[in-house]
N, C-alpha and C. Protein backbone atom coordinates (compact mmCIF):
# COMPACT_ATOMS: atom_id res chain seq x y z
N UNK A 1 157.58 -59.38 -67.79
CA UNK A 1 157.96 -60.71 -68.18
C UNK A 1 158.84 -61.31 -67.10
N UNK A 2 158.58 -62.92 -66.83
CA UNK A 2 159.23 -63.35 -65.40
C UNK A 2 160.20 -63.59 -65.98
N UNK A 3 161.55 -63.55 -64.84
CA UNK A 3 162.79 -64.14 -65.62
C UNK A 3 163.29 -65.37 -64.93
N UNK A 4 163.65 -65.85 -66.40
CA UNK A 4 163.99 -67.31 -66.24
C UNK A 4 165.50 -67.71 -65.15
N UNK A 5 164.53 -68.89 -64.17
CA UNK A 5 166.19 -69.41 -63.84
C UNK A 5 167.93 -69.56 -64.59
N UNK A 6 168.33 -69.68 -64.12
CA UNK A 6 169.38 -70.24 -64.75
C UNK A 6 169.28 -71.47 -64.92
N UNK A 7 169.69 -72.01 -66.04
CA UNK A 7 169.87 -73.63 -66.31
C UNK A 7 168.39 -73.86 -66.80
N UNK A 8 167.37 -73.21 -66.72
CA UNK A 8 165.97 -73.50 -66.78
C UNK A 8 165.44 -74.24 -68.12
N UNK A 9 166.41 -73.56 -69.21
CA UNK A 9 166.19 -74.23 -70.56
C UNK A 9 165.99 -75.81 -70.93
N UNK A 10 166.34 -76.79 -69.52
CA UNK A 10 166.43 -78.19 -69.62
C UNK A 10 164.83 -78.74 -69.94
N UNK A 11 164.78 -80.16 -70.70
CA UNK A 11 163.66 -80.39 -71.27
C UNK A 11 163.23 -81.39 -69.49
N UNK A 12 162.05 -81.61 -69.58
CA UNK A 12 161.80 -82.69 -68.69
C UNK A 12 162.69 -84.28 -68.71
N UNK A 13 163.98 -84.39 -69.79
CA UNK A 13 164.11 -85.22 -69.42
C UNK A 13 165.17 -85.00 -69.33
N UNK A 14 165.71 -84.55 -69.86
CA UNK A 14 167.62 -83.68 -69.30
C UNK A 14 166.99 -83.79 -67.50
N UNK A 15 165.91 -82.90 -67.22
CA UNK A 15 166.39 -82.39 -65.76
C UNK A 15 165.58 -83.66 -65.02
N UNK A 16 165.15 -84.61 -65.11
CA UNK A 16 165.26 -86.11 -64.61
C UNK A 16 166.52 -86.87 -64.45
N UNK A 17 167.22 -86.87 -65.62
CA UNK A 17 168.99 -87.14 -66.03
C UNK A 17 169.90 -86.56 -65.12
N UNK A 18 169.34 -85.37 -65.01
CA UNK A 18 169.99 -84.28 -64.32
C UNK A 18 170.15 -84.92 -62.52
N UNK A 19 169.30 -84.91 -62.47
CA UNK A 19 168.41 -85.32 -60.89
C UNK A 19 168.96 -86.60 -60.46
N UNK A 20 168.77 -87.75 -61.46
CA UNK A 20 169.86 -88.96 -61.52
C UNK A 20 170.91 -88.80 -61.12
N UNK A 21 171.57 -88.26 -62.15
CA UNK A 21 173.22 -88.16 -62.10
C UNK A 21 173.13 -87.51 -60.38
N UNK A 22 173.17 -86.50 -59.89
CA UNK A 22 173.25 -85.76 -58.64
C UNK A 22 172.76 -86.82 -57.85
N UNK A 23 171.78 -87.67 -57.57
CA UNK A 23 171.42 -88.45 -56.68
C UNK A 23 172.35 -89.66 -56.56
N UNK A 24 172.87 -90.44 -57.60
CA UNK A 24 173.90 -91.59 -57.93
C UNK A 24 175.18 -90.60 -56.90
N UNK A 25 175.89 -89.32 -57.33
CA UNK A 25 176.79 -88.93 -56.85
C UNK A 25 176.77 -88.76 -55.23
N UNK A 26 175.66 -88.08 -54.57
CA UNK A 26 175.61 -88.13 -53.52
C UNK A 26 175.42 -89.23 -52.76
N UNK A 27 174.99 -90.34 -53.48
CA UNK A 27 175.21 -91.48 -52.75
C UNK A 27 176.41 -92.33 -52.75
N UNK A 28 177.10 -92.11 -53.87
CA UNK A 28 178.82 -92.50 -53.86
C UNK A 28 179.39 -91.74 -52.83
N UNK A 29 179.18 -90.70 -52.69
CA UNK A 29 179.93 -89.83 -51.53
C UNK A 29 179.61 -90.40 -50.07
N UNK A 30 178.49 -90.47 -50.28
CA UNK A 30 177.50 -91.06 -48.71
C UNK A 30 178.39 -92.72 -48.65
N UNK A 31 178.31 -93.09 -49.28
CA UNK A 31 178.73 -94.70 -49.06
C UNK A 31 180.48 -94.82 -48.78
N UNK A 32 181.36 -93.71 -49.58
CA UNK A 32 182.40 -93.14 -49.37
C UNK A 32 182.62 -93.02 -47.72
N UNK A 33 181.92 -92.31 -47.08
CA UNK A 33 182.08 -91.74 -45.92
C UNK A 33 181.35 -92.76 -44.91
N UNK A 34 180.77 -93.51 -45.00
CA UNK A 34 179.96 -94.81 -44.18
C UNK A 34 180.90 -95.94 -43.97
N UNK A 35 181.80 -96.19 -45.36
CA UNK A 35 182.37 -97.42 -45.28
C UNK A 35 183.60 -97.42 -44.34
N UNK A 36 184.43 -96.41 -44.15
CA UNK A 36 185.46 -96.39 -43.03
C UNK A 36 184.89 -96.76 -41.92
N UNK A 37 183.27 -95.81 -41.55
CA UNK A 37 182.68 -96.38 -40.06
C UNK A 37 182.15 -97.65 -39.66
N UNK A 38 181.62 -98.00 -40.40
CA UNK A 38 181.08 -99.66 -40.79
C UNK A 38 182.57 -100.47 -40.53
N UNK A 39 183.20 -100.19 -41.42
CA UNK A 39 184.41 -100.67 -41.65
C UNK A 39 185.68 -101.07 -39.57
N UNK A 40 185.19 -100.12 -39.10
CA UNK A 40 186.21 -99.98 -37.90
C UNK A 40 184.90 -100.41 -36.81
N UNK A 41 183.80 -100.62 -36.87
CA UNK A 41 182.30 -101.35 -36.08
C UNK A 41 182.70 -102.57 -36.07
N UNK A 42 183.44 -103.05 -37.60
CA UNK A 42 183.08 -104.72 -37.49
C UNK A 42 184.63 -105.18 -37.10
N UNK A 43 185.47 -104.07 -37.35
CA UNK A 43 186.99 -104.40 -36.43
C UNK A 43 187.05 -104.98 -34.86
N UNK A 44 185.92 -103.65 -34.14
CA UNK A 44 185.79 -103.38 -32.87
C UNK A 44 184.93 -104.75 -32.48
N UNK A 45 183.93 -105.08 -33.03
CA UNK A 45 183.50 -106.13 -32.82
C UNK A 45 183.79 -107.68 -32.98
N UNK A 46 184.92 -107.78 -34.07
CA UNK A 46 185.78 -108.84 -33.90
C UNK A 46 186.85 -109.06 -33.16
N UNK A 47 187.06 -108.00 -32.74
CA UNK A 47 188.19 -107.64 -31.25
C UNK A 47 187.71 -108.50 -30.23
N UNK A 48 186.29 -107.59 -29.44
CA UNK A 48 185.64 -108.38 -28.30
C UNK A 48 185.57 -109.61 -28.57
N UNK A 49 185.00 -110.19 -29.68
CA UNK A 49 184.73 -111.46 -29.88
C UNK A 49 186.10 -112.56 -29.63
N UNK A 50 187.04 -111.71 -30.09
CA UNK A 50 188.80 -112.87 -30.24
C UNK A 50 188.76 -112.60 -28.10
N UNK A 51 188.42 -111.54 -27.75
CA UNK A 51 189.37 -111.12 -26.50
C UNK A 51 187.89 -112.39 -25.46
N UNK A 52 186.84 -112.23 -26.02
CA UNK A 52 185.64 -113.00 -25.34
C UNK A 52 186.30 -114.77 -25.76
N UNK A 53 186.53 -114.83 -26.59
CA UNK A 53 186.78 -116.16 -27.42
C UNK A 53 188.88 -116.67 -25.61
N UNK A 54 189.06 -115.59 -25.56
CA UNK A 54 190.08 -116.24 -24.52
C UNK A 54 189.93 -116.17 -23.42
N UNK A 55 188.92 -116.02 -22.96
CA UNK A 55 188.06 -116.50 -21.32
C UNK A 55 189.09 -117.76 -21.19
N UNK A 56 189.41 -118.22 -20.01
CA UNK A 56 189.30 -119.63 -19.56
C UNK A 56 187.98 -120.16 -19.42
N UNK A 57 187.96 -121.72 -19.82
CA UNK A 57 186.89 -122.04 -20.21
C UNK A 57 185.89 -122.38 -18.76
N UNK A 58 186.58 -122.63 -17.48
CA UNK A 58 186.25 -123.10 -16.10
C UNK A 58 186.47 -121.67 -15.12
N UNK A 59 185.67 -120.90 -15.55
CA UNK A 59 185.12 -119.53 -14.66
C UNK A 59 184.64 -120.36 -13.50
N UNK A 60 185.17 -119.60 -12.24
CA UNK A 60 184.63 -119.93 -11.09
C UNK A 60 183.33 -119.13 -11.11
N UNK A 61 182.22 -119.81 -10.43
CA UNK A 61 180.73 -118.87 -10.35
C UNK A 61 180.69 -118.72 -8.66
N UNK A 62 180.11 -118.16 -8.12
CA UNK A 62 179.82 -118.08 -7.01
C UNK A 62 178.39 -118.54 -6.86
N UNK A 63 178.51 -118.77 -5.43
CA UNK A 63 177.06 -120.04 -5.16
C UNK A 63 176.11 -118.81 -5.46
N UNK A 64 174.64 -119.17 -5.71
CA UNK A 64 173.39 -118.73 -5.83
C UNK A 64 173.46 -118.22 -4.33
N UNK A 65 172.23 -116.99 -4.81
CA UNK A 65 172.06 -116.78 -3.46
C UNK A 65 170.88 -117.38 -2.80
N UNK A 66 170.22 -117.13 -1.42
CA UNK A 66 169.34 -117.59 -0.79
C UNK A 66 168.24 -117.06 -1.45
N UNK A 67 167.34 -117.98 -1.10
CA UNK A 67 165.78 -117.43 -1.13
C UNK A 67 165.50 -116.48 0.10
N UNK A 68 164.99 -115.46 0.16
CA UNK A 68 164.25 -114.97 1.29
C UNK A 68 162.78 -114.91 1.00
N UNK A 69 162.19 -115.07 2.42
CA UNK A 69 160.71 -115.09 2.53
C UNK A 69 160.05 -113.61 3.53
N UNK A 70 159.16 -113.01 2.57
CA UNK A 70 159.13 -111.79 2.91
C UNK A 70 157.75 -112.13 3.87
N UNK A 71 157.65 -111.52 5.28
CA UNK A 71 156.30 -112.07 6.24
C UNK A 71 155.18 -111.77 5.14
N UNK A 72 153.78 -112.37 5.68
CA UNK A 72 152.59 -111.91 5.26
C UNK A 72 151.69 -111.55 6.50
N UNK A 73 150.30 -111.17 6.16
CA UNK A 73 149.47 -110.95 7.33
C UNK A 73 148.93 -112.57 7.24
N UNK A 74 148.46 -113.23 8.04
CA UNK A 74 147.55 -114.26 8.15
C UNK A 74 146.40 -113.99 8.94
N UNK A 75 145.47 -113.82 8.20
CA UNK A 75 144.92 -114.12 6.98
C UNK A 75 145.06 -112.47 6.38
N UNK A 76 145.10 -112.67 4.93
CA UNK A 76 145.94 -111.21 4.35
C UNK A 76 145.05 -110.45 4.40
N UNK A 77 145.12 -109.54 4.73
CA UNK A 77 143.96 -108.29 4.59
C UNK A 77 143.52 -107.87 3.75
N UNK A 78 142.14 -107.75 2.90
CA UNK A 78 141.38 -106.96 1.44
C UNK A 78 141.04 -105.92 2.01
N UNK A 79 141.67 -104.80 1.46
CA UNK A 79 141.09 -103.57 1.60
C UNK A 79 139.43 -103.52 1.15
N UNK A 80 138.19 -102.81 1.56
CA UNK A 80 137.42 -102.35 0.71
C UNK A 80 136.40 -101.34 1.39
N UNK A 81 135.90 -101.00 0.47
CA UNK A 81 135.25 -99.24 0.76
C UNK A 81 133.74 -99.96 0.77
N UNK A 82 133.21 -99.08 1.92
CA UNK A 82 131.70 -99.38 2.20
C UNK A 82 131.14 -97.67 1.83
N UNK A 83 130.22 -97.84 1.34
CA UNK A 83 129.67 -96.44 1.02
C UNK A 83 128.11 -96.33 1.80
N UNK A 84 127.29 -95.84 2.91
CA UNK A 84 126.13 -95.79 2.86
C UNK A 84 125.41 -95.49 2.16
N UNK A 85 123.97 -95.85 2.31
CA UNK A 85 123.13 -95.50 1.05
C UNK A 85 122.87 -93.95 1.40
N UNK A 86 123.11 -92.82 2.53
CA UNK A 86 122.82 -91.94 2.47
C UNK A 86 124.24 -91.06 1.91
N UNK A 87 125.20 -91.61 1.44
CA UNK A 87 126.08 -91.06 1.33
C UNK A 87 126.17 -90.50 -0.80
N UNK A 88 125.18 -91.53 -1.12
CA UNK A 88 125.44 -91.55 -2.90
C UNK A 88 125.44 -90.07 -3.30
């Protein structure tokens, strides 16, 4: 005769209930432990934003740079492959 788990006596809907309750808890715990990090993300990010927000508003830029023009061949060269017919 097999022997029974422990706790095994639960009907199908106790151990649905069961399964509930444990899933609700681990997600209180999970959300527990998320919200400090979330929590100090949107600190850090309203930081940059106040420290971005006190730029002076008339940043000097420096001029653009030049265009350069890279040579070409004139007239440009197409590579292409000739094959003889005794070669197929």
């Amino acid at each position: 005769m097999p022997k029974k788990r422990s706790g095994g006596g639960l009907s199908p809907t106790q151990q649905a209930a069961k399964f509930l309750g444990v899933s609700v808890l681990a997600g209180a715990v999970l959300a527990g432990i998320a919200l400090p990090a979330f929590g100090a993300l949107g600190l850090a990010a309203k930081g940059s934003v106040e420290s971005f927000d006190e730029l002076p508003v008339n940043l000097k830029t420096p001029p653009l740079s030049q265009r350069g023009d890279v040579p070409r061949l004139v007239p440009p060269t197409i590579p292409t492959i000739t094959i003889s017919p005794g070669e197929r």
